[in-house]
C-alpha atoms as a PDB file:
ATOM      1  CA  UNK A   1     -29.864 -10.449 105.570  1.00  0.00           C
ATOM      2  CA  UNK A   2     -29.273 -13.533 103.416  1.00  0.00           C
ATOM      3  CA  UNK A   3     -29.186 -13.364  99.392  1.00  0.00           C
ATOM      4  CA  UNK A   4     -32.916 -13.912  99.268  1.00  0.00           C
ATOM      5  CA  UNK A   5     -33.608 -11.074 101.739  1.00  0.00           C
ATOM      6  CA  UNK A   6     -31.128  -8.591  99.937  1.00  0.00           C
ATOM      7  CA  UNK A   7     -32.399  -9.535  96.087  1.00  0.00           C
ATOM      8  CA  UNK A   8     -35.993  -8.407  97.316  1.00  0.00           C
ATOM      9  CA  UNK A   9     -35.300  -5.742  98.819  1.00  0.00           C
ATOM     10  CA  UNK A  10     -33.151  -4.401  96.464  1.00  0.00           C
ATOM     11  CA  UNK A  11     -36.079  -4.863  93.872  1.00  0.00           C
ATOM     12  CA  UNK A  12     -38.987  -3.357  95.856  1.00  0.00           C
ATOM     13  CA  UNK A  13     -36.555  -0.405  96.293  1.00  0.00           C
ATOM     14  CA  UNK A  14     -36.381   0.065  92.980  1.00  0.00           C
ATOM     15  CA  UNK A  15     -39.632  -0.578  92.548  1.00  0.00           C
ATOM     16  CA  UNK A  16     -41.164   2.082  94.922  1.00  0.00           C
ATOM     17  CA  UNK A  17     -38.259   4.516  93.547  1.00  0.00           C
ATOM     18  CA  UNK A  18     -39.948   5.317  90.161  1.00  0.00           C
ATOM     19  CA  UNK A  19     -43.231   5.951  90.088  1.00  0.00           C
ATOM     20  CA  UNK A  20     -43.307   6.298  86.618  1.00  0.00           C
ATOM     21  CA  UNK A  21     -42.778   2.362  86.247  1.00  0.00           C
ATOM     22  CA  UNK A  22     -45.751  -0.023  85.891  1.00  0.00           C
ATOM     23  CA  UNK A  23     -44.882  -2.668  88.995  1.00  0.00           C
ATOM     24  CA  UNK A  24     -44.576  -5.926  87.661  1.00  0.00           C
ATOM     25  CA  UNK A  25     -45.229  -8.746  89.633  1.00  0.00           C
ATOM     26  CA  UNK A  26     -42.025  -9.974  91.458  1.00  0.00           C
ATOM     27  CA  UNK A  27     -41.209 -13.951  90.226  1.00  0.00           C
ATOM     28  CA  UNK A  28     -41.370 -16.706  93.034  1.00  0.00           C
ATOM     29  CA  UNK A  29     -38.255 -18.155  91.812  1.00  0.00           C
ATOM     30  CA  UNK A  30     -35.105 -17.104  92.032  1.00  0.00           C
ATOM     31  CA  UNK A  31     -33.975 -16.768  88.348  1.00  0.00           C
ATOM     32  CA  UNK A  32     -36.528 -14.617  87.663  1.00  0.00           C
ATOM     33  CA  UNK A  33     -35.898 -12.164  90.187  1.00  0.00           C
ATOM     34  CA  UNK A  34     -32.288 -11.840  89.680  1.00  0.00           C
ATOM     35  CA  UNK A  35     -33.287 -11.185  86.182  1.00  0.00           C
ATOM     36  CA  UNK A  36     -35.822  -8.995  87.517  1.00  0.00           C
ATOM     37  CA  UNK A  37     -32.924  -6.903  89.463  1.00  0.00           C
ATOM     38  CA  UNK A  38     -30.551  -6.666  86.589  1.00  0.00           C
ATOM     39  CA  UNK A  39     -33.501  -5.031  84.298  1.00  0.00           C
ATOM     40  CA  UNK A  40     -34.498  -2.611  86.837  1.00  0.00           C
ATOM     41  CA  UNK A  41     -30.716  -1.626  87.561  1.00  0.00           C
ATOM     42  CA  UNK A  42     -30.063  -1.562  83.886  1.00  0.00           C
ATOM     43  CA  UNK A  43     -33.120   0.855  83.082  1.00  0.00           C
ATOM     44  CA  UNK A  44     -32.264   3.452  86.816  1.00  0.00           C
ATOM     45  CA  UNK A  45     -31.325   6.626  85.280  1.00  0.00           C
ATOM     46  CA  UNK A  46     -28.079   8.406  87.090  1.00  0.00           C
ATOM     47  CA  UNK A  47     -29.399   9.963  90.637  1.00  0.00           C
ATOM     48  CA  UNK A  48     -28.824  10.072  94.209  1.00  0.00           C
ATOM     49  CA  UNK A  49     -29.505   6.987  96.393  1.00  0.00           C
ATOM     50  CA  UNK A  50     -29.741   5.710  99.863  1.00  0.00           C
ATOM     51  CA  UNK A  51     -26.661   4.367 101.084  1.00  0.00           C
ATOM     52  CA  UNK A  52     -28.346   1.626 102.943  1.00  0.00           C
ATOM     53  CA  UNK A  53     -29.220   0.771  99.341  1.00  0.00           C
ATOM     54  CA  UNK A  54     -25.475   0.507  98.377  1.00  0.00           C
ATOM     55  CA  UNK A  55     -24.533  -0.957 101.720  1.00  0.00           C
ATOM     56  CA  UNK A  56     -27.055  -3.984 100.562  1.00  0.00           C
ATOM     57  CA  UNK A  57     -26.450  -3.882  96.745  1.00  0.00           C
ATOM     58  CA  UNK A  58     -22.669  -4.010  97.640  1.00  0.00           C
ATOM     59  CA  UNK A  59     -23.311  -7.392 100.135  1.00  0.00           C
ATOM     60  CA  UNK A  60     -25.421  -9.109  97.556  1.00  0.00           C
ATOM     61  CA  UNK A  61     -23.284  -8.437  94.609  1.00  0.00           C
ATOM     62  CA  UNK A  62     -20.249  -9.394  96.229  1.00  0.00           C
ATOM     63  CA  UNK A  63     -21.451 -12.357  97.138  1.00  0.00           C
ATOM     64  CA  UNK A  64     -23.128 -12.778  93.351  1.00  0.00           C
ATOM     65  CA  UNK A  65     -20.414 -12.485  92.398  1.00  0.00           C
ATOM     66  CA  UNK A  66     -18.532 -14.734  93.809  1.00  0.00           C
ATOM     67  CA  UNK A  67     -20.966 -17.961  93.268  1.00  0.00           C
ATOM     68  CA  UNK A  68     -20.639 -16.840  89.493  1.00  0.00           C
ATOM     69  CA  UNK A  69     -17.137 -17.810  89.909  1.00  0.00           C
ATOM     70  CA  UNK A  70     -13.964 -15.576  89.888  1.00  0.00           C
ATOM     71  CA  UNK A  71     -11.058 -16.600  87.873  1.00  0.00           C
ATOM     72  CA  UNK A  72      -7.437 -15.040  89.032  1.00  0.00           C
ATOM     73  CA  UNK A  73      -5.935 -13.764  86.024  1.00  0.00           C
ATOM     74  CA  UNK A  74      -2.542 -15.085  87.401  1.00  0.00           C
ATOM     75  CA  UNK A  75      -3.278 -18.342  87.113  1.00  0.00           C
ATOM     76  CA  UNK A  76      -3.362 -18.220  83.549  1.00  0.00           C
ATOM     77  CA  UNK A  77      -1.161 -19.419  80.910  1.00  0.00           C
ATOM     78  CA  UNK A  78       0.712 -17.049  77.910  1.00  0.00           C
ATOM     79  CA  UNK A  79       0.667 -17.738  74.692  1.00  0.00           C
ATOM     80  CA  UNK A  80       3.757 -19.614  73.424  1.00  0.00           C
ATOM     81  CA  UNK A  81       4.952 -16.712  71.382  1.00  0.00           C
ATOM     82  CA  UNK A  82       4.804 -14.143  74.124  1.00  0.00           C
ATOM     83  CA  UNK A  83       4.961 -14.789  78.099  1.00  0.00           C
ATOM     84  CA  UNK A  84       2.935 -11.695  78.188  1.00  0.00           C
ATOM     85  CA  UNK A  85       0.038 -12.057  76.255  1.00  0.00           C
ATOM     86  CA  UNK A  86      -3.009 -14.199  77.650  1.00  0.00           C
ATOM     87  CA  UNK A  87      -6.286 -15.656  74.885  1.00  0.00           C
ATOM     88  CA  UNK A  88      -9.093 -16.222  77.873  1.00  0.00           C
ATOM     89  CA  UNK A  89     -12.446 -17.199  77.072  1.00  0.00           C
ATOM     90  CA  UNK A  90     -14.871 -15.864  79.889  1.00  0.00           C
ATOM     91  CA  UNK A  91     -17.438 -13.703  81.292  1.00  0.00           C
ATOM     92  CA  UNK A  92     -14.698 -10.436  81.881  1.00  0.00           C
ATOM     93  CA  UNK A  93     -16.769  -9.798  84.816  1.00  0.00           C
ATOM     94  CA  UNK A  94     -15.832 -12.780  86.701  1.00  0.00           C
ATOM     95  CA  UNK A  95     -12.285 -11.769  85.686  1.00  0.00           C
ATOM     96  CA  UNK A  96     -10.026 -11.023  88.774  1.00  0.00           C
ATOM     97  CA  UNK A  97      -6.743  -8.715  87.461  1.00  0.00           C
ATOM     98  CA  UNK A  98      -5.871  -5.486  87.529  1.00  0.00           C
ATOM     99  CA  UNK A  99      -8.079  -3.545  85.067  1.00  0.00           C
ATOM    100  CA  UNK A 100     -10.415  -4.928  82.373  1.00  0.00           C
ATOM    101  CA  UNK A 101     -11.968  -3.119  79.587  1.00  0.00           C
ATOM    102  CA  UNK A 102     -15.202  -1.856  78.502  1.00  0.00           C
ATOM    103  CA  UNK A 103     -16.724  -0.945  75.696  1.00  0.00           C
ATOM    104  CA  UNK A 104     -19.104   1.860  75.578  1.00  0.00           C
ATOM    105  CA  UNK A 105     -21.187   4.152  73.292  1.00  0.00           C
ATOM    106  CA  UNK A 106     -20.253   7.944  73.783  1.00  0.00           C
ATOM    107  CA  UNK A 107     -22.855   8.459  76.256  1.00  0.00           C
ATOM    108  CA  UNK A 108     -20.240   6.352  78.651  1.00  0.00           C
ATOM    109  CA  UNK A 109     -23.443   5.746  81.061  1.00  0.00           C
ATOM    110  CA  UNK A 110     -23.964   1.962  80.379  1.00  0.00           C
ATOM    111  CA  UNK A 111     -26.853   0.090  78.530  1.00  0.00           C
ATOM    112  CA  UNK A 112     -30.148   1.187  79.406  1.00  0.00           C
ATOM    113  CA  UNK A 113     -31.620  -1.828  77.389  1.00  0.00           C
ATOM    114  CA  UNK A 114     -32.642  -4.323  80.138  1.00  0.00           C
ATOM    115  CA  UNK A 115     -31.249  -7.438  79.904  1.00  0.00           C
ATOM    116  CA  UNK A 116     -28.879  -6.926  77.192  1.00  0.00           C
ATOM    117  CA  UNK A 117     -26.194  -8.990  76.045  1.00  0.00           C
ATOM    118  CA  UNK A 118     -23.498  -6.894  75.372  1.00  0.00           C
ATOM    119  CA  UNK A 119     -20.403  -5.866  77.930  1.00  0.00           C
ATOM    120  CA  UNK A 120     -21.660  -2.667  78.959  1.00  0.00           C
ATOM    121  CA  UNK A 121     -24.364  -3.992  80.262  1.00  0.00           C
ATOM    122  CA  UNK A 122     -22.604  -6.892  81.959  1.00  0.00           C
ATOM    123  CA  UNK A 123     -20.410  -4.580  83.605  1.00  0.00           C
ATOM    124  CA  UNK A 124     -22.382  -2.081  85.177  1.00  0.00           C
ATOM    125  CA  UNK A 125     -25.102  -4.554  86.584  1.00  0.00           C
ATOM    126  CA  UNK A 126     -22.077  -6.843  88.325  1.00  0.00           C
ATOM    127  CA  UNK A 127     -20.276  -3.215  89.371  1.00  0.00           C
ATOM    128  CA  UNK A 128     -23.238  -2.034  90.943  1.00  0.00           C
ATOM    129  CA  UNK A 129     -25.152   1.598  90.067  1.00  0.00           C
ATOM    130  CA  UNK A 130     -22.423   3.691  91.369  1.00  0.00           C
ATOM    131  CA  UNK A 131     -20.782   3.024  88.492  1.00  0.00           C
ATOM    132  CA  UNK A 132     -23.307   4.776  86.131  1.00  0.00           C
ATOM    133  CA  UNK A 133     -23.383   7.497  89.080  1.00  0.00           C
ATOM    134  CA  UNK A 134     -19.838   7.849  88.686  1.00  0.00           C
ATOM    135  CA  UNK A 135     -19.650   7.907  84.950  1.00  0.00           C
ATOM    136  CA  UNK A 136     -22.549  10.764  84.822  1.00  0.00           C
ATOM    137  CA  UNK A 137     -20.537  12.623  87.314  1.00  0.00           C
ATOM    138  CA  UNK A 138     -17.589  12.190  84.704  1.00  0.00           C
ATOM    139  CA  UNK A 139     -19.479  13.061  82.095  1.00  0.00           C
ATOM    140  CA  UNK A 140     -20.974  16.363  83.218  1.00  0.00           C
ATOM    141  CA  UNK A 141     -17.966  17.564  84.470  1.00  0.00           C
ATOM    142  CA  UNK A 142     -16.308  16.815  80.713  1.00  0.00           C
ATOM    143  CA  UNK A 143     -19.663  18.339  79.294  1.00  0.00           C
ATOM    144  CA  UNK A 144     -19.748  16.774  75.983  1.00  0.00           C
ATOM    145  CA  UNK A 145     -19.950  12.988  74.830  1.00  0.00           C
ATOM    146  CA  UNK A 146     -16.733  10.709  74.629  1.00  0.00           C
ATOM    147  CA  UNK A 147     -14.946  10.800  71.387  1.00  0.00           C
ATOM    148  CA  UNK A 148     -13.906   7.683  69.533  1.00  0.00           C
ATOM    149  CA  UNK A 149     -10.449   6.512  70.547  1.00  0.00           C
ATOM    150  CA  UNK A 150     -10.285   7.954  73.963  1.00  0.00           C
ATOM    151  CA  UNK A 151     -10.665   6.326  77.247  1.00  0.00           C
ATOM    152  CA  UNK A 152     -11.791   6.700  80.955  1.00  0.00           C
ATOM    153  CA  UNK A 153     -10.903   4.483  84.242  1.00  0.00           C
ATOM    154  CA  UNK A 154     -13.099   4.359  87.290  1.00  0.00           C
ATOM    155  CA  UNK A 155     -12.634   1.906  90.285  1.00  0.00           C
ATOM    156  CA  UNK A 156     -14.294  -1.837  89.739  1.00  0.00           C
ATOM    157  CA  UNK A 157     -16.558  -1.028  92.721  1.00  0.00           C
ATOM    158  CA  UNK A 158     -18.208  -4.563  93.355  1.00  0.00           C
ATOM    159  CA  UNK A 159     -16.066  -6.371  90.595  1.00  0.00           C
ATOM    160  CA  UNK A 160     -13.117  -8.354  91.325  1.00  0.00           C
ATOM    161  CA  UNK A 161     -10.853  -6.173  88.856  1.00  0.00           C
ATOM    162  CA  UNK A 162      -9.807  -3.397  90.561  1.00  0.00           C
ATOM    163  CA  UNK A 163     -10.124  -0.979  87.580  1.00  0.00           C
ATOM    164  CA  UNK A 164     -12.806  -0.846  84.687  1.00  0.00           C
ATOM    165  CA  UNK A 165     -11.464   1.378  81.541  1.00  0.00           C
ATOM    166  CA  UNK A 166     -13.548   2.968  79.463  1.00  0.00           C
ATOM    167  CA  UNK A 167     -13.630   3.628  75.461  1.00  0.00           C
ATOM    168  CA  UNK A 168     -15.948   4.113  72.553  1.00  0.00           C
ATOM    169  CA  UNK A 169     -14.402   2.209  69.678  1.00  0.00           C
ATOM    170  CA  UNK A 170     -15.280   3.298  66.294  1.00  0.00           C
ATOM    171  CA  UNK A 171     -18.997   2.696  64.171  1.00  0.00           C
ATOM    172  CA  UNK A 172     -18.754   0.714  60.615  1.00  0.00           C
ATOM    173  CA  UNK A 173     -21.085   2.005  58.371  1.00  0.00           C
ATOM    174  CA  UNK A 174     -19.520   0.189  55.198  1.00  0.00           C
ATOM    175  CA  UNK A 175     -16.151  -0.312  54.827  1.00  0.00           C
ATOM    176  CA  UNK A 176     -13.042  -0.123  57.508  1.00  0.00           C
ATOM    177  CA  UNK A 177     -11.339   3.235  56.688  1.00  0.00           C
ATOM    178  CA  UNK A 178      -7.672   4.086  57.648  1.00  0.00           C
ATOM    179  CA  UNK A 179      -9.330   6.500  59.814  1.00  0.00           C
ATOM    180  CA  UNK A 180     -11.180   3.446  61.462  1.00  0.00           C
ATOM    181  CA  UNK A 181      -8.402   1.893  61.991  1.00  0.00           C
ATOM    182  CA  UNK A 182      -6.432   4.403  63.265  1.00  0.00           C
ATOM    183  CA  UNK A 183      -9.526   5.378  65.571  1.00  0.00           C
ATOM    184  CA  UNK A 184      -9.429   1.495  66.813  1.00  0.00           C
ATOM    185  CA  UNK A 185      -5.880   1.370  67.471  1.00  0.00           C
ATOM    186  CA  UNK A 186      -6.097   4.839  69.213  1.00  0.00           C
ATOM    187  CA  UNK A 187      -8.536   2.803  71.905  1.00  0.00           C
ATOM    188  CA  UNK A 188      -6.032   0.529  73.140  1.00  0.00           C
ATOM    189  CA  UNK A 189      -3.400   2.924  73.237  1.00  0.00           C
ATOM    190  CA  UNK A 190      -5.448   5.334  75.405  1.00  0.00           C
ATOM    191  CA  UNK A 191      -6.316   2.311  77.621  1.00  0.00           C
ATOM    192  CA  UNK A 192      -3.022   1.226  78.218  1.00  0.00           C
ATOM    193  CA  UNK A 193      -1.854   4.744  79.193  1.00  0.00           C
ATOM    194  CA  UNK A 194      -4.373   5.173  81.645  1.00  0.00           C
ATOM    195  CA  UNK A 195      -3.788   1.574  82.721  1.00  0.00           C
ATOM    196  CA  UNK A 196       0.244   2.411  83.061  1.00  0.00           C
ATOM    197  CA  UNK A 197      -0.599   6.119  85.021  1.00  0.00           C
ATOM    198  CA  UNK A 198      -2.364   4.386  87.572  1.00  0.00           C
ATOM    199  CA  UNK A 199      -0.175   0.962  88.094  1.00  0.00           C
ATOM    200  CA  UNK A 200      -2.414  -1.578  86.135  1.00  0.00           C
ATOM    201  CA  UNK A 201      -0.297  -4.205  84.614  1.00  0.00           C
ATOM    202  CA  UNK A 202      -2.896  -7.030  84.228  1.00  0.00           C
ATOM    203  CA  UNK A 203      -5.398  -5.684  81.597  1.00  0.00           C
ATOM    204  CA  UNK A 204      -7.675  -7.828  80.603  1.00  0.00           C
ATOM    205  CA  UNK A 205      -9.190  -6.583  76.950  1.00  0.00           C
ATOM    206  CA  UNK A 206     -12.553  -7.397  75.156  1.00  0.00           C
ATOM    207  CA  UNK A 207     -12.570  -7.327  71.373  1.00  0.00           C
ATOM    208  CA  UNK A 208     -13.296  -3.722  71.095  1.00  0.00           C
ATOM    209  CA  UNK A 209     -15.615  -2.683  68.408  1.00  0.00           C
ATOM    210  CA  UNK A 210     -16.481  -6.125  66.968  1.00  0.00           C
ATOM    211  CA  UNK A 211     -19.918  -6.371  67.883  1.00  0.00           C
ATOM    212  CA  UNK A 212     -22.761  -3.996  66.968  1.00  0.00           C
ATOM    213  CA  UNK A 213     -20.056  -1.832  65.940  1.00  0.00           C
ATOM    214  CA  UNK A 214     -19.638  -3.901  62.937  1.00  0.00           C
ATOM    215  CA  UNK A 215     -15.384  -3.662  62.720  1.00  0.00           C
ATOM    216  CA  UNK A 216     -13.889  -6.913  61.574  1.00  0.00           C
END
């Protein structure tokens, strides 16, 4: 299969897979069935699935993501203060280091809005659905939602990081508490633990909390 041949049939799989969906017409072009993919992924509840699906998911995103364009995080350059500290400003999926870092809600399964904008979403449409497969298994097992300030790490399945961690930063209602803050703080920490246990030494972090999260 070429690109073309592996985008639709990844869609009309998904398509036939829930009958519950109303089948929109599949877009001629090929923006709007790559956006058409990504919604679809974004919206496929945890469950088992073919593995000639993955075997073709796992070709096309692969390649996806390599014509997005992969930057090695060793060919980046410190800050002058500290040789190990790197500013990069990027999509973290294209991001090719050890582990990067995702920010979730305690539900830990991804965004379910299609199309979204923020990393969670980003993450588990380049990483493919086993990601949200593996997450639900996680989550069962753990049988109750994530607290703030912990984290998780899974493989990077079809990203070029080889690690994705995990954390739910903390909610601003009004005002950053101490508690907030230590909550916050608590989210790196955990990250770079796990990150450390399992021989990560490139992390690459987003700026946890910052966005509908409302913290500073």
């Amino acid at each position: 299969m070429n690109q073309n041949e592996r985008r639709l049939y990844l869609i009309e799989y998904l398509l036939k897979e829930d009958n519950r969906m109303r089948k929109p017409k599949i877009p001629s072009d090929v923006q709007g069935q790559r956006d058409l993919l990504r919604s679809l992924m974004n919206v496929r509840m945890p469950g088992s699935i073919d593995d000639e699906f993955l075997m073709v998911q796992d070709e096309y995103l692969q390649q996806r993501n390599t014509e997005r364009g992969i930057t090695d995080a060793h060919t980046l350059k410190p800050v002058a203060s500290d040789e190990r500290l790197f500013i990069w400003q990027g999509d973290i999926t294209t991001l090719k280091c050890d582990a990067i870092v995702n920010a979730c809600n305690s539900r830990m399964l991804g965004c379910f809005s299609p199309m979204h904008s923020c990393i969670d979403n980003f993450i588990h449409t380049y990483a493919g659905v086993q990601l949200r497969l593996k997450m639900n298994e996680i989550m069962i097992k753990q049988g109750h939602e994530e607290p703030t300030g912990q984290a998780k790490i899974t493989t990077g399945y079809n990203l070029p990081a080889k690690f994705i961690l995990h954390t739910v930063g903390p909610i601003i209602q009004w005002e950053v508490t101490d508690e907030d803050e230590k909550m916050l703080a608590s989210c790196y920490r955990e990250c770079l633990k796990l990150a450390a246990e399992n021989g990560a030494e490139a992390i690459a972090f987003c700026c946890l909390s910052t966005g509908v999260f409302r913290f500073p």
